[in-house]
Protein backbone atom coordinates (compact mmCIF):
# COMPACT_ATOMS: atom_id res chain seq x y z
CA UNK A 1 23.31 -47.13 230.01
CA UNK A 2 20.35 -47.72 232.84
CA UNK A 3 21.34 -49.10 236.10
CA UNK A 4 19.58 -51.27 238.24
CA UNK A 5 18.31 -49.27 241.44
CA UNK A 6 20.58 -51.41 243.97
CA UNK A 7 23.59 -49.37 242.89
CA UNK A 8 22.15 -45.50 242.89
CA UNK A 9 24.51 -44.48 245.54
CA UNK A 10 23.84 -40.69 245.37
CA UNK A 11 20.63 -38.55 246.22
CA UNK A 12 19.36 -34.95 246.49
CA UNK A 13 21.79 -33.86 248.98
CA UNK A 14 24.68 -35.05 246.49
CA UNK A 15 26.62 -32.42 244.87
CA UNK A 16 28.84 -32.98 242.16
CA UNK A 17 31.19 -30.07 240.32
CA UNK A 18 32.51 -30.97 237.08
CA UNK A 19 35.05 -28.84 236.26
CA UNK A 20 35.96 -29.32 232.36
CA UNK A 21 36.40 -26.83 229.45
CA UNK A 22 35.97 -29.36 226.92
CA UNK A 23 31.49 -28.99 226.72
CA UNK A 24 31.56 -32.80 225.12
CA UNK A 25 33.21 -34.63 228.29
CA UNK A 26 31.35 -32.36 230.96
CA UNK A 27 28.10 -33.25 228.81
CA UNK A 28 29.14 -37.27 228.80
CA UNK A 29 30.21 -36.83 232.36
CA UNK A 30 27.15 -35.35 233.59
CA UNK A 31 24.99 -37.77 231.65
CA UNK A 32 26.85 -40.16 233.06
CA UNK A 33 26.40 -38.92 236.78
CA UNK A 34 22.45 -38.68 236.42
CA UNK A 35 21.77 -41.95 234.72
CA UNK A 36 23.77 -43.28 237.71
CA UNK A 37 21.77 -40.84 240.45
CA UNK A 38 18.84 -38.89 238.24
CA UNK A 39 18.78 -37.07 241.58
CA UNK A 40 22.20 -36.14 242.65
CA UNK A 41 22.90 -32.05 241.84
CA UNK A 42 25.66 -32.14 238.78
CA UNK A 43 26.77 -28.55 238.09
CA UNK A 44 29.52 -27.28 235.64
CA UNK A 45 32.03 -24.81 235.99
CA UNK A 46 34.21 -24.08 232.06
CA UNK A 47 37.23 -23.03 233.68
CA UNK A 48 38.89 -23.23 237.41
CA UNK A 49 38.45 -19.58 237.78
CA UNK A 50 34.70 -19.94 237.95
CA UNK A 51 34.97 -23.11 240.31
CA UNK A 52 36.99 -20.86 242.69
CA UNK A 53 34.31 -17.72 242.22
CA UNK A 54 31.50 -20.07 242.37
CA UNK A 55 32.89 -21.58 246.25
CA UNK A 56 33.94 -17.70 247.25
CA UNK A 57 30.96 -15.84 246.68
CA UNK A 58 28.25 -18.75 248.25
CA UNK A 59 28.15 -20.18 251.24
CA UNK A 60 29.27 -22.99 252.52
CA UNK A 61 27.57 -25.83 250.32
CA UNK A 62 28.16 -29.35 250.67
CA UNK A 63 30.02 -30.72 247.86
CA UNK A 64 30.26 -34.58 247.70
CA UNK A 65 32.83 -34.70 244.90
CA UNK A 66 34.61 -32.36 242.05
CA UNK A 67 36.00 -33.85 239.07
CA UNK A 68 38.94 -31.59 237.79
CA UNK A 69 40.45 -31.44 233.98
CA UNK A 70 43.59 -30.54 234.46
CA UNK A 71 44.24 -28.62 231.20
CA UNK A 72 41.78 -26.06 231.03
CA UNK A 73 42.37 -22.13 229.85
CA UNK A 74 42.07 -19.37 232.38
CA UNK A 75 43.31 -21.40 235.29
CA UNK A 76 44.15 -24.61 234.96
CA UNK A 77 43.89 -28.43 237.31
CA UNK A 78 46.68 -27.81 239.04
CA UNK A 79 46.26 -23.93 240.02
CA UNK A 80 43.32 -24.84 241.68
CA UNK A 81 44.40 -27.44 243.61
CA UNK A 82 46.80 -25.43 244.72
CA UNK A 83 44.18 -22.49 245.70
CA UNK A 84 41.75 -25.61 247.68
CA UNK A 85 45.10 -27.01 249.67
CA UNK A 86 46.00 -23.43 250.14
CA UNK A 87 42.42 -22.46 252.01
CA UNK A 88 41.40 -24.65 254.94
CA UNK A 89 37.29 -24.21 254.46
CA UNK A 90 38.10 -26.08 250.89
CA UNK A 91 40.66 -28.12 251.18
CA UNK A 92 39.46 -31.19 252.21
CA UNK A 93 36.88 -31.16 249.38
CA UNK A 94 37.23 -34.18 247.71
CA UNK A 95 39.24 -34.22 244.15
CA UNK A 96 39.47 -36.31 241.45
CA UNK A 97 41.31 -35.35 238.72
CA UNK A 98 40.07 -36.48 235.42
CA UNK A 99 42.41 -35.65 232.15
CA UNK A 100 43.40 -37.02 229.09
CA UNK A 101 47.53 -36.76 230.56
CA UNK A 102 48.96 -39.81 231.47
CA UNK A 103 52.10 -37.82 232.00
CA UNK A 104 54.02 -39.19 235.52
CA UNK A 105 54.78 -35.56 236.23
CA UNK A 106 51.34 -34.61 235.68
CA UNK A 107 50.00 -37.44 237.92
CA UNK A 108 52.51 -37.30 240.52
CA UNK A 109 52.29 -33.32 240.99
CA UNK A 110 48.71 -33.91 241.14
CA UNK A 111 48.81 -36.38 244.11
CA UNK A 112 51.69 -33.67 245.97
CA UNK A 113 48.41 -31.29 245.45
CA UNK A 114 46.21 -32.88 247.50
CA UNK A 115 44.26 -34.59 244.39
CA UNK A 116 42.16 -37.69 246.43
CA UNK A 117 42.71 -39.81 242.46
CA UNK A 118 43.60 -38.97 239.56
CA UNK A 119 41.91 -41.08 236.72
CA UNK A 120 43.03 -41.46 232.64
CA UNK A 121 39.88 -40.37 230.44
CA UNK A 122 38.75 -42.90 228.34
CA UNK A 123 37.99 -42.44 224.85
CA UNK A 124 35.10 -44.73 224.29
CA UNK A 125 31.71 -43.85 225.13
CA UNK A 126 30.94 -47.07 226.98
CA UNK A 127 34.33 -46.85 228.82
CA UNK A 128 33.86 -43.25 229.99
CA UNK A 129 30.46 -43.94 231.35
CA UNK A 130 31.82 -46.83 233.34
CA UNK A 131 34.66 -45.18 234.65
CA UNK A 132 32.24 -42.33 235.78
CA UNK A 133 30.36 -45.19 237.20
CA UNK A 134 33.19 -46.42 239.11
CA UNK A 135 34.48 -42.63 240.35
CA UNK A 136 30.92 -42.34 241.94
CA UNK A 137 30.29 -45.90 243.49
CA UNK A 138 33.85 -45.29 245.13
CA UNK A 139 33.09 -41.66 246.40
CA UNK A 140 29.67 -42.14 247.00
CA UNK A 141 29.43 -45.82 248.69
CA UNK A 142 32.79 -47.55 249.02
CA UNK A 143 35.13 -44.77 250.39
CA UNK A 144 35.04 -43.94 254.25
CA UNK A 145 35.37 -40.69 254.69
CA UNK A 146 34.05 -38.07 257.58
CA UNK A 147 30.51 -37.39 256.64
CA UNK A 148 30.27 -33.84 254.51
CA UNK A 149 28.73 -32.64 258.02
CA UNK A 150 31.57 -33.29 260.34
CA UNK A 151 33.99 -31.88 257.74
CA UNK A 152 31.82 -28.98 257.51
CA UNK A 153 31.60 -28.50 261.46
CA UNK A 154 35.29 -28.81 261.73
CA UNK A 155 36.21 -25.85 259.29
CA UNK A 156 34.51 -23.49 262.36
C-alpha cells in the first residue's frame, strides 16, 4: 500500500526496533514501516536478548518506538519489559507490544510493565499494514510526548 506524502510522519532521525522472532511479521512489519516513512531507520532484533545486548553495548541512540512480540524464545515480551522498567536510561523508551495473545493476563501484566499499548496482530495482510499504519501515525504525530532529546538529557 503507497501513502500519500501528507501522512509520512517519520524521517531519518526515526528509529524503530522491531523485536519479533517470527521473520514473516518483522518482514510485514518493516515493510509496513518504510512504505509509511521509506526513510525512518527500521532494525530487527530475533529475540529480547539481542534487543537488550544491542541497547548495552551502544550508546545512547535515540529510539522513537519498539514494537515487542511477547512470545519469543530466549527471552521473552515480558522479561524485557521488565529489564527496560528495571534500568532508568531505558525505561521510558516507548513500547508497544504487538502479539498474537489476546489473553487479559497477558495484556494486563503487560500494561503493570510499563508497556505504552499493547495491540492484537491482525491476520490479514491489509489489516496488519494498517494497524502498523495506525501504531506509527499515533507514536510518530498524534502522541505528545517529551521530545527523544529532553528524555535523553534527563537520563544524565
Amino acid at each position: 500500500m503507497s501513502y500519500p506524502e501528507s501522512i509520512i510522519i517519520m524521517n531519518k532521525t526515526t528509529k524503530i526496533v522491531l523485536v519479533e522472532d517470527n521473520p514473516a511479521d518483522a518482514q510485514l512489519a518493516h515493510l509496513a514501516f518504510k512504505s509509511i516513512s521509506p526513510e525512518a531507520d527500521v532494525i530487527n532484533f530475533s529475540n529480547g536478548k539481542d534487543f537488550l545486548d544491542h541497547l548495552d553495548q551502544s550508546s545512547i541512540e535515540p529510539i522513537s518506538l519498539v514494537l515487542l512480540d511477547l512470545n519469543m524464545p530466549q527471552m521473552n515480551g515480558t522479561e524485557v519489559l521488565k529489564t527496560l522498567q528495571g534500568n532508568k536510561s531505558w525505561a521510558k523508551i516507548p513500547v508497544v507490544v504487538f502479539s498474537s495473545s489476546k489473553q487479559e493476563d497477558d495484556i494486563q501484566n503487560c500494561y503493570d510493565l510499563g508497556a505504552n499499548a499493547y495491540v492484537t496482530k491482525p491476520f490479514d495482510y491489509a489489516e496488519f499494514e494498517q494497524t502498523i499504519e495506525a501504531i506509527a501515525r499515533f507514536w510518530g504525530n498524534l502522541n505528545q510526548s517529551p521530545s527523544i532529546k529532553n528524555r535523553m538529557l534527563k537520563q544524565f
